[in-house]
C-alpha atoms as a PDB file:
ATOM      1  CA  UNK A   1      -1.073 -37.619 -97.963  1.00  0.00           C
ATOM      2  CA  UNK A   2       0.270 -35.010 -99.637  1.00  0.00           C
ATOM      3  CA  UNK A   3      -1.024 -31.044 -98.513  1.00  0.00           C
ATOM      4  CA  UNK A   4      -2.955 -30.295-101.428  1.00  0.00           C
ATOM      5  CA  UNK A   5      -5.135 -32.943-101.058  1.00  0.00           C
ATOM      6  CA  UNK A   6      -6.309 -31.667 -97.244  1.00  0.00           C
ATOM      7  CA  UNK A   7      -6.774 -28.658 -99.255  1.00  0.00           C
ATOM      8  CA  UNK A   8      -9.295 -30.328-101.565  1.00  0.00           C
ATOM      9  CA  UNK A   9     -11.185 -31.691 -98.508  1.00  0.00           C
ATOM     10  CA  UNK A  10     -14.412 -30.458 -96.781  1.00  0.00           C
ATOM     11  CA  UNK A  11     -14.395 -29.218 -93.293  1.00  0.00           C
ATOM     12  CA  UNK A  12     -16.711 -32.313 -92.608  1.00  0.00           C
ATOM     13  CA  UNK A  13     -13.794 -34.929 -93.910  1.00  0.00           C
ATOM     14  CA  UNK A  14     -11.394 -33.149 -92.374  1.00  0.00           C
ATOM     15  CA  UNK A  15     -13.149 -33.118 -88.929  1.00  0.00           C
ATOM     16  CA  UNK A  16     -13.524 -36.840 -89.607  1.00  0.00           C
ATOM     17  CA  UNK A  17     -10.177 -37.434 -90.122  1.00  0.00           C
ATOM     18  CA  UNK A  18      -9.368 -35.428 -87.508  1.00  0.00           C
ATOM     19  CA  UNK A  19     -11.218 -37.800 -84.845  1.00  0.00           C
ATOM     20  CA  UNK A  20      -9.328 -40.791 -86.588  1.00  0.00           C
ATOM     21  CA  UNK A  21      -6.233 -39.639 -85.838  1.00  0.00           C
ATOM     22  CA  UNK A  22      -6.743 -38.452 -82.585  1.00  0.00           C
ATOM     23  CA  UNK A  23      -8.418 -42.268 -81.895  1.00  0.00           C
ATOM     24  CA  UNK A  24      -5.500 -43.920 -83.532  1.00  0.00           C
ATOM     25  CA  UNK A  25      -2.852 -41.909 -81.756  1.00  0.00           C
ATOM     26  CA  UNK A  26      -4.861 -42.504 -77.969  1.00  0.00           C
ATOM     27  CA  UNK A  27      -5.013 -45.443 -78.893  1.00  0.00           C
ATOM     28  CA  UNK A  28      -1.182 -46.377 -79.592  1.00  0.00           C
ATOM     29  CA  UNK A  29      -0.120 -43.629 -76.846  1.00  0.00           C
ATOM     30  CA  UNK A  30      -2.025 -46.264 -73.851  1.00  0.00           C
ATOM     31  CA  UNK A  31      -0.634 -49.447 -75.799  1.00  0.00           C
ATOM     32  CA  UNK A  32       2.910 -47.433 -75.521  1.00  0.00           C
ATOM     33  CA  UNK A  33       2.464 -46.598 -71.739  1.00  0.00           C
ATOM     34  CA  UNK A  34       1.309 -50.323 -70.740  1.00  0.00           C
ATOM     35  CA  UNK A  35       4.433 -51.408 -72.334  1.00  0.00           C
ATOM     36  CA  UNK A  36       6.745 -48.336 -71.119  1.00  0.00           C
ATOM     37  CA  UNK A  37       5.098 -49.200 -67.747  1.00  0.00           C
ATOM     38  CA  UNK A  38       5.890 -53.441 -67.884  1.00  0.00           C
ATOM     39  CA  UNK A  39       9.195 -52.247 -68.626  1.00  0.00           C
ATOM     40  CA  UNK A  40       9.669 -50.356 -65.676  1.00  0.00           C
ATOM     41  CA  UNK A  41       8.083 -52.250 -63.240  1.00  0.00           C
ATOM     42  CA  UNK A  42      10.552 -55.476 -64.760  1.00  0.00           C
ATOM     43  CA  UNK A  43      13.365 -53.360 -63.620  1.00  0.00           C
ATOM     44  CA  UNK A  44      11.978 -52.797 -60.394  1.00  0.00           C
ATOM     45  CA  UNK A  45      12.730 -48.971 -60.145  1.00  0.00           C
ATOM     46  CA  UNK A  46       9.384 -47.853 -60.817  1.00  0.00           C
ATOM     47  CA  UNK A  47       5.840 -48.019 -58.959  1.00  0.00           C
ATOM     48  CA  UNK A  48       2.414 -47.283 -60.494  1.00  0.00           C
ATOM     49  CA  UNK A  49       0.940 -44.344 -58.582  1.00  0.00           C
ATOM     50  CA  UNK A  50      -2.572 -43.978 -57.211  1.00  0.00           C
ATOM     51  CA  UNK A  51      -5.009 -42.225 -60.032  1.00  0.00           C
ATOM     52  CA  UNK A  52      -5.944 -40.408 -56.752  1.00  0.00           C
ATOM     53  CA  UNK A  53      -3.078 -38.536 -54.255  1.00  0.00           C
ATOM     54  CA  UNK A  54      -3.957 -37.875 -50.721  1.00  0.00           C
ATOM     55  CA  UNK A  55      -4.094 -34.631 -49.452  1.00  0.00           C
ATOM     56  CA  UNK A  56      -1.310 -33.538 -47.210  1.00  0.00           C
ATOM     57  CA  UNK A  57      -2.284 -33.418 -43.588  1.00  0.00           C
ATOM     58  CA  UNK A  58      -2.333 -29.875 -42.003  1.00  0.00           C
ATOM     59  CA  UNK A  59      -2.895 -29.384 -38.319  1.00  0.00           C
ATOM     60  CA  UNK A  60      -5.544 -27.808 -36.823  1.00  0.00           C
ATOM     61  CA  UNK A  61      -6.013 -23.928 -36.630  1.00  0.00           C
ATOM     62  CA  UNK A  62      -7.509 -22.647 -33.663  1.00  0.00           C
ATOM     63  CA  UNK A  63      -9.686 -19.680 -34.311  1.00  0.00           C
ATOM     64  CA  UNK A  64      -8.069 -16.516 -32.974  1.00  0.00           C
ATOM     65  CA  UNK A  65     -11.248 -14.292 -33.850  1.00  0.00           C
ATOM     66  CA  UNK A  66     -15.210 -14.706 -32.463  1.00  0.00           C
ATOM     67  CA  UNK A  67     -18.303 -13.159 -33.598  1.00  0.00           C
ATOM     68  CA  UNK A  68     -19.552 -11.412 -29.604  1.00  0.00           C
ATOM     69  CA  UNK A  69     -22.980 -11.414 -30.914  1.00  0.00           C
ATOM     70  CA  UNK A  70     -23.068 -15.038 -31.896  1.00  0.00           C
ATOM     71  CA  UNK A  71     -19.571 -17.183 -29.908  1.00  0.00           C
ATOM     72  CA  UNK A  72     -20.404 -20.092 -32.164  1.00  0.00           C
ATOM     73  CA  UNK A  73     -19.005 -18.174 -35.112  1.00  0.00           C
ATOM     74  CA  UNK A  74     -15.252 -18.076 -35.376  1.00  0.00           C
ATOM     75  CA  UNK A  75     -12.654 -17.345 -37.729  1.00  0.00           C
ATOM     76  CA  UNK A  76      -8.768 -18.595 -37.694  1.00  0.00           C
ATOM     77  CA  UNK A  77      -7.527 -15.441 -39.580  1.00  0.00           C
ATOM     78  CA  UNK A  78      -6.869 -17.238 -42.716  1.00  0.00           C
ATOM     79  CA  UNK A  79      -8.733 -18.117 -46.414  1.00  0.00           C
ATOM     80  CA  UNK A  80     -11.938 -15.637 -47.051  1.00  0.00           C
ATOM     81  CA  UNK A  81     -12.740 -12.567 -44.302  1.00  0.00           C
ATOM     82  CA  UNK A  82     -16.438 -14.101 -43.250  1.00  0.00           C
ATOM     83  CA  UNK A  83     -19.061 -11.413 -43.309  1.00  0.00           C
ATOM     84  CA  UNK A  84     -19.245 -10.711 -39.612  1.00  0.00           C
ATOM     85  CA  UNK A  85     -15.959  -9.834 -39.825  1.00  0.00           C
ATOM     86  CA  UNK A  86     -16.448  -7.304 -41.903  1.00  0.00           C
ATOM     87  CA  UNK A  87     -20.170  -6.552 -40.325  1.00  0.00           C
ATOM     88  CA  UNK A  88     -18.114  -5.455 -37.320  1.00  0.00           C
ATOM     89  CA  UNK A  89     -15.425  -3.722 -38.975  1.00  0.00           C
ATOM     90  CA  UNK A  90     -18.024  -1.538 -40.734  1.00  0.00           C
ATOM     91  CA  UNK A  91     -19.937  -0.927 -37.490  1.00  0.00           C
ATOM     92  CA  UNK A  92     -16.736   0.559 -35.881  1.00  0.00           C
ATOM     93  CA  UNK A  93     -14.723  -2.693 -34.159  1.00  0.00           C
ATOM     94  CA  UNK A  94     -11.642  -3.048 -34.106  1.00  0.00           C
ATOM     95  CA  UNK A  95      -9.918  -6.670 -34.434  1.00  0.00           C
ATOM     96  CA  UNK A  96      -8.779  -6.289 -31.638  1.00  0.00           C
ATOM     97  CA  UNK A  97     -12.589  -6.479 -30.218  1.00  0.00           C
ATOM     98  CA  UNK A  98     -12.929  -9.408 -31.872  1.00  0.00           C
ATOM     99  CA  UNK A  99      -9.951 -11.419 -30.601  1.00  0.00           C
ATOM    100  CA  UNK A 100     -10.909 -14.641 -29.423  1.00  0.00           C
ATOM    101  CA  UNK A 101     -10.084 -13.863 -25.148  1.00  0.00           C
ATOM    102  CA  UNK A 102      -8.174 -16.992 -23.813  1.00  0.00           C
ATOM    103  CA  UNK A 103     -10.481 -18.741 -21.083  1.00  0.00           C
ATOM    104  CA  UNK A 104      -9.970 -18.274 -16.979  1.00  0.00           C
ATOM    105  CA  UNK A 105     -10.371 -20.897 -14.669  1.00  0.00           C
END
């Protein structure tokens, strides 16, 4: 096709044959892949991937801050300040009040 004829077309042809080529070229890019893919795996130097990755492990974070009011709320110091962290703040703690104080026995 030569450019003056796209020019000729309405927007509704061209949105058509926009969609047909977009089709056509998924279409041949998958076929392509499979076969890049055979290829590959022939050779023995490549391995499909999961669709999905797994999430790298982290270890746990012990919370180094507690709510006094309410001990079942803690924080870790990291991510989002939660709002009785900055409850307290306002009201005139320190974070220092707030430290999480290590257990006696």
């Amino acid at each position: 096709m030569r450019r003056s004829d796209f020019k000729s077309m309405t927007t509704d042809e061209l949105w058509r044959l926009y969609d047909e080529v977009g089709s056509l070229l998924g279409t041949r890019l998958e076929v392509e892949k499979r076969a890049l893919e055979s290829r590959l795996n022939q050779l023995g130097r490549y391995e499909i991937a999961p669709t999905q990755s797994s999430r790298r492990h982290y270890p746990k974070v012990h919370p180094k801050f507690q709510n006094p009011a309410d001990p079942t709320q803690t924080w870790a110091g990291r991510g989002k300040t939660p709002r009785w962290v900055t409850q307290m703040l306002k009201a005139g703690k320190s974070m220092d009040d707030l430290r999480v104080r290590a257990a006696t026995a």
